[in-house]
Protein backbone atom coordinates (compact mmCIF):
# COMPACT_ATOMS: atom_id res chain seq x y z
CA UNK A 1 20.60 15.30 10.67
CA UNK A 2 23.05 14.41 13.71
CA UNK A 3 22.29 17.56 16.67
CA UNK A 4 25.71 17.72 18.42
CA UNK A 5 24.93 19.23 21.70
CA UNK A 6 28.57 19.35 22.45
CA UNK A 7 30.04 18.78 26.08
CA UNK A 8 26.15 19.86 27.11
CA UNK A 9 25.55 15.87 27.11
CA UNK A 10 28.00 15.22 29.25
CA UNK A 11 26.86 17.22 31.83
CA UNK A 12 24.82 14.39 33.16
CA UNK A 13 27.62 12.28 33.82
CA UNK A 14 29.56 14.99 35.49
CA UNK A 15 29.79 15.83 39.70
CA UNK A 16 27.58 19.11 40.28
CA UNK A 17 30.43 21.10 41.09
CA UNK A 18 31.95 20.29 37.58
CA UNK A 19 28.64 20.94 36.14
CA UNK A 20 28.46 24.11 37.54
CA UNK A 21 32.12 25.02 36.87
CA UNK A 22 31.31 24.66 33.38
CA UNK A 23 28.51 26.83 33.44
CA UNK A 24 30.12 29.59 34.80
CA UNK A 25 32.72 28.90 31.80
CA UNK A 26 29.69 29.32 29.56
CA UNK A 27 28.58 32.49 31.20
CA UNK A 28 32.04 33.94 30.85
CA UNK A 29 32.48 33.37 26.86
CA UNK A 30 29.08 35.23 26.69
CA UNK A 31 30.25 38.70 28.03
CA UNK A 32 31.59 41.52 26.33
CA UNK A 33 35.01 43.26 27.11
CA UNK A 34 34.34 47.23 28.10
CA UNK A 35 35.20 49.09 24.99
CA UNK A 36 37.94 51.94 24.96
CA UNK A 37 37.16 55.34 23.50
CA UNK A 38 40.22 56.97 22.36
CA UNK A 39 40.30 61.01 23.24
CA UNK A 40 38.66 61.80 20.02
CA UNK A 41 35.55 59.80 20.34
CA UNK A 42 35.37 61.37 24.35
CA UNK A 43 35.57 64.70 23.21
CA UNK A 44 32.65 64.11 20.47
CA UNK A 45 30.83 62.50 23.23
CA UNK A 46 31.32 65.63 25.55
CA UNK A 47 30.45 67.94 22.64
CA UNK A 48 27.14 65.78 22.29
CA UNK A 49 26.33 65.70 26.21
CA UNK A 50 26.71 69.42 26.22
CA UNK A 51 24.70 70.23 23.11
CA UNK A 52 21.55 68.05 24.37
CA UNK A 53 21.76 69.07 28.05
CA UNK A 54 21.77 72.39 27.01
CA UNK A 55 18.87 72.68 24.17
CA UNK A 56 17.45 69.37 26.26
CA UNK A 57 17.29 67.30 23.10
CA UNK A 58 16.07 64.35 22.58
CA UNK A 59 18.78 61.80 22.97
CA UNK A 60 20.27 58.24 22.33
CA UNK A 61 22.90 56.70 24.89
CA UNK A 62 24.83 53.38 24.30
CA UNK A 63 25.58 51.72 27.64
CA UNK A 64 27.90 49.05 28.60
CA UNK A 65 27.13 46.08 30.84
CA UNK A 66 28.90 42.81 31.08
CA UNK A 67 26.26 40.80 28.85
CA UNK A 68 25.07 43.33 26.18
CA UNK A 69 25.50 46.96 25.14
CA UNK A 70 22.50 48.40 26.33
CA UNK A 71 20.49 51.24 24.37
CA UNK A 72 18.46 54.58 26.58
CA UNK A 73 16.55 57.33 24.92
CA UNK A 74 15.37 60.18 26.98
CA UNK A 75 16.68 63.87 28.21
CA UNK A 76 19.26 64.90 30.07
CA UNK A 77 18.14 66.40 33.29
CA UNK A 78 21.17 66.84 35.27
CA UNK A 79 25.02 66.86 35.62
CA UNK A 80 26.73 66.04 38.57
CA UNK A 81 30.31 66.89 38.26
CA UNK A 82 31.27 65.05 41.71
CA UNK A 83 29.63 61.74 40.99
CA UNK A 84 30.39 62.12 37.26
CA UNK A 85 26.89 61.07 36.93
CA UNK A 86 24.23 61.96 34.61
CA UNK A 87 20.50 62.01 35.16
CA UNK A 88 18.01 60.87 32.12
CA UNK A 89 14.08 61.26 32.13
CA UNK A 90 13.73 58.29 29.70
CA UNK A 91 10.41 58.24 27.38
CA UNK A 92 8.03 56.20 29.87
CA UNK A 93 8.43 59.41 32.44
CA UNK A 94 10.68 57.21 34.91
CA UNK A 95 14.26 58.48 35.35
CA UNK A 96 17.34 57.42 35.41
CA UNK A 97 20.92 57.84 37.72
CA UNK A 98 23.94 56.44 34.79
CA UNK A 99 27.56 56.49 35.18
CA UNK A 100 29.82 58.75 32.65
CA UNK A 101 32.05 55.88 32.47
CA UNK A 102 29.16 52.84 31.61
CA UNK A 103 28.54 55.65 28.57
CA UNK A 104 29.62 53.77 25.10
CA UNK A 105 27.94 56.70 22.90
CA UNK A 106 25.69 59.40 22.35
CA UNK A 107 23.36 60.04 19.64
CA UNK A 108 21.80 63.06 19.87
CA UNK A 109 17.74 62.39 18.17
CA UNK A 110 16.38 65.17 15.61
């Protein structure tokens, strides 16, 4: 079976500055674009941040970062309207400062 390692073999015979050009090329096609939430979704989202901060239920929040969406569970323990941050005490005890706008979804856990 012939392994085609692509333009990965030609890295050897490339200056390092090319190398690492291409690399960063790599790096790039990797990421994920932000998704957009149309109004709908945010308002759901608000509905669900209310509900658990107020009963402080057990919940599930989808977070964006450049290489992966990101998954927390834990309870909300604060709102900070300035910031627009929210405060989590995940499941390990340890808590956690997260942007309203890095916030993907909510899932609120029965």
């Amino acid at each position: 079976m012939i392994n085609n390692r692509g333009s990965i073999k030609w890295t050897t015979m490339m200056l390092p500055e090319h190398a690492e050009l291409l690399r960063e090329l790599w790096n790039e096609d990797n990421k994920i674009k932000n998704p957009l939430l149309d109004p709908q979704e945010m308002e759901l989202m608000e509905q669900h941040l209310q509900t658990a901060y107020l009963d402080k239920l057990r919940t599930e929040f989808t977070i964006y970062s450049p290489s992966a969406l990101q998954t927390v569970t834990g309870t909300i323990t604060k709102l900070e309207q300035q910031t627009k941050q929210i405060h989590i005490k995940k499941e390990d005890g340890t808590r956690l400062p997260l942007p309203l706008q890095l916030i993907v979804n909510i899932t609120i856990k029965k």
